[in-house]
Protein backbone atom coordinates (compact mmCIF):
# COMPACT_ATOMS: atom_id res chain seq x y z
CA UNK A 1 0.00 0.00 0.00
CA UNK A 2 1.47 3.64 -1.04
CA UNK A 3 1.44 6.35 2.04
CA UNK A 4 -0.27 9.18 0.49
CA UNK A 5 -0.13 12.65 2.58
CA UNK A 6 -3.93 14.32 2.43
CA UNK A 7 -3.87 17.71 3.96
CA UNK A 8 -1.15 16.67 6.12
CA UNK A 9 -2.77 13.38 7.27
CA UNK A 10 -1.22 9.98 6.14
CA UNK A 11 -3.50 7.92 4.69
CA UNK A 12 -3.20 3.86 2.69
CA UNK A 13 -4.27 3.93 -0.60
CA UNK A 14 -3.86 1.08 -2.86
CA UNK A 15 -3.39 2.23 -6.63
CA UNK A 16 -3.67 -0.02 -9.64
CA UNK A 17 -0.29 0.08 -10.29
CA UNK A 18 0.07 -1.64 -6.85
CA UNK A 19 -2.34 -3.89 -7.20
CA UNK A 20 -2.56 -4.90 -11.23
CA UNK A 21 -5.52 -6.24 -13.14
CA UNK A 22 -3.49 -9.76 -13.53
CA UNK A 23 -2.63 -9.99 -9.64
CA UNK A 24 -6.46 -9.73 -9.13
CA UNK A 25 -7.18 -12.42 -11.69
CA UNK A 26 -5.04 -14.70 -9.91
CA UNK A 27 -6.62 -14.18 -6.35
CA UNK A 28 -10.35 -14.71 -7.98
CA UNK A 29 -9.42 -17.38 -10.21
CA UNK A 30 -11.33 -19.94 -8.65
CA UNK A 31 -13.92 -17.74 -7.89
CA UNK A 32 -17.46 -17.22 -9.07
CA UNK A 33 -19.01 -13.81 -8.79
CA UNK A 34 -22.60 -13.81 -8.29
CA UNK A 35 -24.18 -10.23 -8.28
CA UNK A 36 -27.49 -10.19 -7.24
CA UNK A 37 -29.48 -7.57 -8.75
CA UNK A 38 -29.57 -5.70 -11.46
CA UNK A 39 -30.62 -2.19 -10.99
CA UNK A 40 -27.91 0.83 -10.20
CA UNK A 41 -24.38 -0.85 -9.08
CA UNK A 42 -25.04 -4.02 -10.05
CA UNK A 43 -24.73 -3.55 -14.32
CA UNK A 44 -22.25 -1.13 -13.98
CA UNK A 45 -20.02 -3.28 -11.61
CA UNK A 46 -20.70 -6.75 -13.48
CA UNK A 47 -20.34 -6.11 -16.79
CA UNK A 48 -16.93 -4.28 -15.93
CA UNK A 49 -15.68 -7.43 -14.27
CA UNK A 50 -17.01 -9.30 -17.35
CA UNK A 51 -14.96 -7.34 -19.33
CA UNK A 52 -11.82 -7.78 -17.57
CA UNK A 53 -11.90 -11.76 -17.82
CA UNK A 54 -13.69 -12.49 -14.26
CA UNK A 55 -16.43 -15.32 -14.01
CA UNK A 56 -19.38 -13.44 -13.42
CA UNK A 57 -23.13 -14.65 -13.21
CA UNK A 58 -26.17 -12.48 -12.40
CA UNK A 59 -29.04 -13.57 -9.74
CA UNK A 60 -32.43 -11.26 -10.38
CA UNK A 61 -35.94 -12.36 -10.26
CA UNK A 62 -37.41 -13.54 -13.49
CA UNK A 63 -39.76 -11.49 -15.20
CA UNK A 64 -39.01 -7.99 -14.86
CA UNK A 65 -37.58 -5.08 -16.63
CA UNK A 66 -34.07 -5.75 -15.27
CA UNK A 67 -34.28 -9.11 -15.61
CA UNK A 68 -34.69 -8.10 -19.49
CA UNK A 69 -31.97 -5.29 -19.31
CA UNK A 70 -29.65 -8.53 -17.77
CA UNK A 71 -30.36 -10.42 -21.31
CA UNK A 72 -30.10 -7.43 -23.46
CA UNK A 73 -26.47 -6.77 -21.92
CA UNK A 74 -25.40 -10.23 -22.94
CA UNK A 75 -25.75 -12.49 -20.02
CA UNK A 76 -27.57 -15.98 -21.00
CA UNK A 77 -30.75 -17.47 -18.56
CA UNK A 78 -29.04 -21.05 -17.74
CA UNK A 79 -26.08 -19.79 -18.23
CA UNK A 80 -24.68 -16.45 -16.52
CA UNK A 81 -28.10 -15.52 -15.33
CA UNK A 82 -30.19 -16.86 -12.87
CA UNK A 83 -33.25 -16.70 -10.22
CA UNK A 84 -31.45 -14.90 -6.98
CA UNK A 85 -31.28 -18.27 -4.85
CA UNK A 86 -29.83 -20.84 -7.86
CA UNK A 87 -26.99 -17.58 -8.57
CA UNK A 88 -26.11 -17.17 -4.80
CA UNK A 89 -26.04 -21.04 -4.47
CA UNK A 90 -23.74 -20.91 -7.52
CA UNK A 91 -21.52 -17.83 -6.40
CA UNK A 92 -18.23 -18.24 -4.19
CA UNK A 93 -17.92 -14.66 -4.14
CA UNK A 94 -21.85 -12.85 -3.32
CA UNK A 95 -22.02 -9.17 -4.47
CA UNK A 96 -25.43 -7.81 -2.65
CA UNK A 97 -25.92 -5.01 -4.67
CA UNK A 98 -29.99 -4.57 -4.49
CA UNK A 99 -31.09 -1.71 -3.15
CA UNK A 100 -30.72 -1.47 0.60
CA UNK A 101 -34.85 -1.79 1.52
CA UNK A 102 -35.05 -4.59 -0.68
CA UNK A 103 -31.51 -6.26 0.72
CA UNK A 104 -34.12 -7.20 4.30
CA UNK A 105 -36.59 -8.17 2.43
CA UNK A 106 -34.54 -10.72 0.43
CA UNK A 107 -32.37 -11.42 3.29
CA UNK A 108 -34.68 -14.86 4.42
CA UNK A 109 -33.92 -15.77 0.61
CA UNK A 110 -30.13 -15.42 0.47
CA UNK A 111 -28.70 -16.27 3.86
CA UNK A 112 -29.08 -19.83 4.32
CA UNK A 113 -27.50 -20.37 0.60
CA UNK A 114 -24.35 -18.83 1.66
CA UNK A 115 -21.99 -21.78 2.43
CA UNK A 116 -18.62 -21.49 4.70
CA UNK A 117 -15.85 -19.81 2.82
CA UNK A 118 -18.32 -17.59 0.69
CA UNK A 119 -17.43 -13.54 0.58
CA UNK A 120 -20.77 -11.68 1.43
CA UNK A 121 -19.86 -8.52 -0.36
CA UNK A 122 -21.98 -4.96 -0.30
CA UNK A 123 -21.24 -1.88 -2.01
CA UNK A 124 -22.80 0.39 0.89
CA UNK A 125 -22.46 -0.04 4.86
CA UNK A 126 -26.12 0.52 5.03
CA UNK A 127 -27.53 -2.95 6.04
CA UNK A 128 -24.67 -4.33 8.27
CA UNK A 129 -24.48 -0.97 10.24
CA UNK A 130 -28.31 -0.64 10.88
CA UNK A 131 -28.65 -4.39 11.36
CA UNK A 132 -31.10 -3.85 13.93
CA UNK A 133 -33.48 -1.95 11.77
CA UNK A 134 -32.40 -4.64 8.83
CA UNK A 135 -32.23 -7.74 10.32
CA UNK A 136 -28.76 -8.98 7.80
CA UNK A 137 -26.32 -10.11 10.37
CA UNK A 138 -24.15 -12.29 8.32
CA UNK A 139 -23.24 -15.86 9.35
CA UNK A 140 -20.37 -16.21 11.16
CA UNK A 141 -18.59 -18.71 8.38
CA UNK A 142 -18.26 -15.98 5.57
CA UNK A 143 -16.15 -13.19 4.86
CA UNK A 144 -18.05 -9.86 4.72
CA UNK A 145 -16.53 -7.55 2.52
CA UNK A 146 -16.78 -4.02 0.84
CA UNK A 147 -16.00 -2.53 -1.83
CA UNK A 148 -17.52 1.35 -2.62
CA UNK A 149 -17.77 3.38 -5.97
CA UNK A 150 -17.90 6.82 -5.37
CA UNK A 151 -20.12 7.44 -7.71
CA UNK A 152 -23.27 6.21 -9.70
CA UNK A 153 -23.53 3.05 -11.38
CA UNK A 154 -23.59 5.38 -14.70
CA UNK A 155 -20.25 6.65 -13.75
CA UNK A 156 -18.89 3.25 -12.77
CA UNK A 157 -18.86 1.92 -16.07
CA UNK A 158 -18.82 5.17 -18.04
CA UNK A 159 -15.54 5.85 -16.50
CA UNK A 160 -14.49 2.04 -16.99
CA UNK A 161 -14.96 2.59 -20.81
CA UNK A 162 -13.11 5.61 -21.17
CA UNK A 163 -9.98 4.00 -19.51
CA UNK A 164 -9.99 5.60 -16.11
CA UNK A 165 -12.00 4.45 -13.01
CA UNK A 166 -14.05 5.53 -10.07
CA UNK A 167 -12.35 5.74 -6.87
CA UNK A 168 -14.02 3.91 -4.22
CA UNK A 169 -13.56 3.02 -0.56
CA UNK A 170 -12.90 -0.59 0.85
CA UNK A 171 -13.26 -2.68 3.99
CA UNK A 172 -13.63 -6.08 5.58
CA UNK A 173 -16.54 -6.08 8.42
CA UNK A 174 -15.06 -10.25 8.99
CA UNK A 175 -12.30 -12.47 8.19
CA UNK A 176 -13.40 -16.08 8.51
CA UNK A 177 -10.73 -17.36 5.41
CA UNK A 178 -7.77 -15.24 6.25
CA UNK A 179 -8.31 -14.04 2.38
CA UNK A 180 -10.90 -11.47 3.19
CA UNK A 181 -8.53 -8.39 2.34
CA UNK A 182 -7.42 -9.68 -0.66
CA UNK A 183 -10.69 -10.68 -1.88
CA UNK A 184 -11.55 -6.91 -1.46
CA UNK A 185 -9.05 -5.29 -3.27
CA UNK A 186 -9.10 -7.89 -5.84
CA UNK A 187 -12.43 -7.12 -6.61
CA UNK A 188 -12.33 -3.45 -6.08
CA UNK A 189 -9.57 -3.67 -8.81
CA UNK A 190 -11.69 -5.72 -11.09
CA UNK A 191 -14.56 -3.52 -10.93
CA UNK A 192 -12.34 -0.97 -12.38
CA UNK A 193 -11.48 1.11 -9.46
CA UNK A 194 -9.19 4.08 -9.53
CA UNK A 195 -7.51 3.85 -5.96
CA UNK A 196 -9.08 2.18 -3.47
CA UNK A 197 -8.68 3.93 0.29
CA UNK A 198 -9.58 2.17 3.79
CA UNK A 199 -12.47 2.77 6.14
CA UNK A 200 -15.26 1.11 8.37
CA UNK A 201 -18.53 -0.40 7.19
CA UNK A 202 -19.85 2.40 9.86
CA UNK A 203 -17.97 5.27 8.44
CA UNK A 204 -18.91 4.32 4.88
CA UNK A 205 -22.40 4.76 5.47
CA UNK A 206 -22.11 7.67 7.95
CA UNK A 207 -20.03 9.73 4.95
CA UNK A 208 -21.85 8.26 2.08
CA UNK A 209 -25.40 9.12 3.64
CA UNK A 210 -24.33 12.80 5.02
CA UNK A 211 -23.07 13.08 1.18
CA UNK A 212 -26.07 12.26 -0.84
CA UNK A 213 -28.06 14.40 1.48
CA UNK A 214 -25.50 17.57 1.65
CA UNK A 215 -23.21 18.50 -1.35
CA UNK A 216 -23.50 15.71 -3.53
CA UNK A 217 -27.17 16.19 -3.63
CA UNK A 218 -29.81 17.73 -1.31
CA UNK A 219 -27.57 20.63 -0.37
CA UNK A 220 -26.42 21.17 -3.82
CA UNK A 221 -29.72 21.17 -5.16
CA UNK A 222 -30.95 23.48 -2.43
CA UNK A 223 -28.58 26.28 -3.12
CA UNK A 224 -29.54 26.03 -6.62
CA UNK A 225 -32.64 26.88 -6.01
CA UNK A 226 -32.45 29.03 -3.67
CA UNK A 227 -30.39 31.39 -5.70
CA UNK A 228 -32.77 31.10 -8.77
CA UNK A 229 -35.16 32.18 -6.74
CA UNK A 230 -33.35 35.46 -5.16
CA UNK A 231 -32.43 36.20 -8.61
CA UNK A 232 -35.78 35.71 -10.61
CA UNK A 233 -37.59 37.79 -7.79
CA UNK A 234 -35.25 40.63 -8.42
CA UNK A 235 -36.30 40.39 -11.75
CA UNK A 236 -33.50 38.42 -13.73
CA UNK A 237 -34.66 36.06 -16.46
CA UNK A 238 -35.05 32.37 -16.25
CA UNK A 239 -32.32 32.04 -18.68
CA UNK A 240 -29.87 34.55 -16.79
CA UNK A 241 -31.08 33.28 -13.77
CA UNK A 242 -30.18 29.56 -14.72
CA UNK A 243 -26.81 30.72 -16.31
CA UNK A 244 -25.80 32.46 -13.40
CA UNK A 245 -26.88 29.42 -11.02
CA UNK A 246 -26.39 26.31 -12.67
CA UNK A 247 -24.80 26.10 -16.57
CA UNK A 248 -21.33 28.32 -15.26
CA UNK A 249 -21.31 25.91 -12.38
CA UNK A 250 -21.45 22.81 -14.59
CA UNK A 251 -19.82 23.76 -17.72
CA UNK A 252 -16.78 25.98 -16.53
CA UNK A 253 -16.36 26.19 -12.81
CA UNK A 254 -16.53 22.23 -11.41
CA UNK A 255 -14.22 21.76 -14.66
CA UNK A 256 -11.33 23.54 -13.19
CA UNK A 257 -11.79 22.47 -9.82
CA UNK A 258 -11.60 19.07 -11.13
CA UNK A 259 -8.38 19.89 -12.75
CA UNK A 260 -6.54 21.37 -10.04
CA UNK A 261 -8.24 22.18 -6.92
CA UNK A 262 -10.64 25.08 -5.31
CA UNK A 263 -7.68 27.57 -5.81
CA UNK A 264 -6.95 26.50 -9.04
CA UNK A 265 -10.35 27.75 -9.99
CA UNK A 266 -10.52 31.17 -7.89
CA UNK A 267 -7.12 32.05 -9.72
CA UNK A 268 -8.69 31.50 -13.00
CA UNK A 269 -11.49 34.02 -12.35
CA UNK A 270 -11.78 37.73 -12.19
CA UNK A 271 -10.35 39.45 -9.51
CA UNK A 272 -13.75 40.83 -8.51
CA UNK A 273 -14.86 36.86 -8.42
CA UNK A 274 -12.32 36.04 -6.54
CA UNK A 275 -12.23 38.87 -4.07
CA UNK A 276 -16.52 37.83 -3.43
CA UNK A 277 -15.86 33.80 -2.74
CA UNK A 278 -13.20 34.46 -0.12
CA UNK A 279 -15.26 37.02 1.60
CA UNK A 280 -18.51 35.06 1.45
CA UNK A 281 -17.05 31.15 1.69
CA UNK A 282 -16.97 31.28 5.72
CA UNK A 283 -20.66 33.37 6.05
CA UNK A 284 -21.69 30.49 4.09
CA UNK A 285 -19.57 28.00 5.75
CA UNK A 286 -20.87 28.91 9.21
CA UNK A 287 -24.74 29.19 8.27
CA UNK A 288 -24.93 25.85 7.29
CA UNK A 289 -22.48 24.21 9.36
CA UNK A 290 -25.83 23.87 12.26
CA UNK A 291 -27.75 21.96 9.10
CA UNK A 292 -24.82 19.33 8.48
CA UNK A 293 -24.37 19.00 12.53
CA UNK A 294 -28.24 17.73 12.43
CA UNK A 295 -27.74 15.67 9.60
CA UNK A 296 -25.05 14.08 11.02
CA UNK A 297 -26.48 12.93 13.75
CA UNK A 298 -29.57 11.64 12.08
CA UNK A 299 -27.38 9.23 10.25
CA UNK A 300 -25.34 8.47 12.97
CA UNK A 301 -28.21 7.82 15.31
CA UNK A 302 -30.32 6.00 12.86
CA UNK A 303 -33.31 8.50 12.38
CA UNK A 304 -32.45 8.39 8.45
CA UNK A 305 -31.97 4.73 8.09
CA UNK A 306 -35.30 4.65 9.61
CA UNK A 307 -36.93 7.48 6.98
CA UNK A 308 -34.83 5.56 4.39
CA UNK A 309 -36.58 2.31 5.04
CA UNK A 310 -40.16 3.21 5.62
CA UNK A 311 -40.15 5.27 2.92
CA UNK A 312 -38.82 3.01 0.06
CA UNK A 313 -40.61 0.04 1.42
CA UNK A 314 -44.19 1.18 1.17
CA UNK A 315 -45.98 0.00 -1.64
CA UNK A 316 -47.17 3.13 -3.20
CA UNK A 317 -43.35 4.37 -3.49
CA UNK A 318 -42.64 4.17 -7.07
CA UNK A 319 -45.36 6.54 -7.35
CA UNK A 320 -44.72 8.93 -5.10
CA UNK A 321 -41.37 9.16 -5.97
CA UNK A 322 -42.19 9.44 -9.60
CA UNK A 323 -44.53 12.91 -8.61
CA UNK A 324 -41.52 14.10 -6.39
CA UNK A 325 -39.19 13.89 -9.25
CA UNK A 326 -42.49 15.35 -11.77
CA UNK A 327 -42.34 17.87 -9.19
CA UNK A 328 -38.54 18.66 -9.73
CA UNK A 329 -38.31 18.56 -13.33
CA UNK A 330 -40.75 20.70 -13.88
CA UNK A 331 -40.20 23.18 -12.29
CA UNK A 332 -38.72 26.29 -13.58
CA UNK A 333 -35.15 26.45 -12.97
CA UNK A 334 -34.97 22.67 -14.74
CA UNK A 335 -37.66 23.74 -17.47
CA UNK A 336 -35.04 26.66 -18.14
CA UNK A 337 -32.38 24.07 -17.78
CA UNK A 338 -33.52 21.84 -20.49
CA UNK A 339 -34.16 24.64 -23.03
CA UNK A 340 -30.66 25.82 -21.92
CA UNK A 341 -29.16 22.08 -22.67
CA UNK A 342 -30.67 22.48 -26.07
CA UNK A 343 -29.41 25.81 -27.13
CA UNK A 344 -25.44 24.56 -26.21
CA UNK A 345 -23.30 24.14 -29.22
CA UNK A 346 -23.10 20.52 -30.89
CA UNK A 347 -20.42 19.02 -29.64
């Protein structure tokens, strides 16, 4: 493992260059990967481990749409794809990639086909951490194992195909083969991973769930609107209002913090830029500081597992989901947005 310094802290990473494509083969080579489901992770992760020469079959219920989108990628019923019990009866190496309501309700399914010496492997903390509100406490015979993509499935494999990778984050909840580590990285490595860094099933799912719901996401989309709204009030257009909020954001400003950094961008704006994010960065740092304290502690304390869980397991969710996000889309800072995605220059 390489010592990398980050911000003055020493951290383990373990690059590809480390940790090459071929060593992974040989650790898995007697392995069979058997991802069950089909939905965000799961394509993304399997068909990049297909591509890199791993034995990969697919466990998803018959019958539905990604039970179809398994066939159209490629992978054969009888063959590489099968009912979730006969693929986790089949697998050596179990990736639990459905989403996490549906990993308790198919939990009575999967556990008592997981023989001693499987690796029970999730992408997300989620279920082992809130076990209590999940009921997945793995057998005591199995590794349990993690491997992380920071990022969407869509990025997973988008990134795959261009030649680069998604970083992601890795750890072993228990060692019952003494391989359980290099099962993870070999895996993380032959899902296409950039660098894989250490952490805790528990941290994982403490940062990844304070994420989604602050920058990545909620926050992000918050200040968006928040600003249109200031701005269209005061009587800017939609289109200078969206500009101004959103398209600079996306199409110049992430781009060069990307590249090199936060400062990288503020020295490659105007002065008068520059001079207005240092003086308002801490207002805005310390006004919602209070917000990500709460959040925090709804994650850590289990309030959001909770909201997580009765929400998506209701019956009526698809559809109330579907008018949240009718909700979102059209409303007018994403109705400007799409006529603004139209008028961009073909590429």
């Amino acid at each position: 493992m390489a010592k990398i310094n980050f911000g003055g802290v020493l951290e383990d990473v373990v690059t590809r260059e480390e940790f090459p494509i071929s060593k992974a083969r040989e650790v898995l080579k007697n392995e069979i990967i058997a991802v069950i489901g089909y939905g965000v992770q799961g394509p993304a992760q399997a068909l990049n481990m297909r591509d890199n020469g791993f034995k990969v079959i697919i466990g998803q219920r018959k019958g539905g749409k990604t039970w179809d989108k398994a066939v159209a990628d490629g992978w054969v019923p009888g063959e590489t794809l099968f009912p979730v019990e006969e693929a986790a009866e089949r697998g050596t190496l179990i990736q639990y990639l459905v989403s996490d309501a549906a990993q308790g309700e198919l939990w009575p399914l999967l556990k008592p086909r997981l023989k001693a010496g499987d690796a029970l492997y999730f992408s997300h903390g989620f279920s082992v951490t809130y076990k209590d509100q999940t009921g997945i406490i793995p057998p005591d015979n199995v590794d349990v194992i993690l491997v992380a993509p920071k990022g969407s499935g869509t990025s997973v494999r988008r990134n795959f195909l261009a030649g680069a990778g998604i970083n992601s984050s890795y750890a072993v909840f228990q060692d019952a083969t003494g391989r359980a580590l290099e099962r993870t990285l070999a895996t993380g490595i032959a899902i296409g991973s950039g660098y894989l860094f250490a952490t805790t099933f528990e941290k994982e799912v403490y940062s990844d769930l304070t994420g989604e719901r602050g920058v990545l996401m909620g926050a992000l989309a918050g200040i968006m609107d928040a600003q249109y709204k200031v701005l269209r009030d005061n009587g800017h257009t939609p289109s200078e209002a969206f500009n101004e909020t959103v398209e600079e954001l996306t199409q110049s400003l992430i781009r060069l913090v990307d590249e090199n950094g936060m400062d990288w961008m503020y020295a490659n704006c105007s002065a008068t830029a520059q001079r207005g994010a240092l003086d308002w960065r801490p207002r805005f740092a310390a006004a919602v500081a209070p917000v990500f304290e709460d959040l925090y502690a709804r994650v850590k304390d289990g309030r959001e597992c909770k909201r997580v869980l009765e929400s998506t397991g209701g019956a009526n969710y698809r559809a109330e989901l579907e008018k949240e996000l009718k909700n979102l889309r059209e409303s007018e800072i994403w109705q400007a947005g799409d006529q603004v995605r139209k008028l961009r220059p073909e590429k």
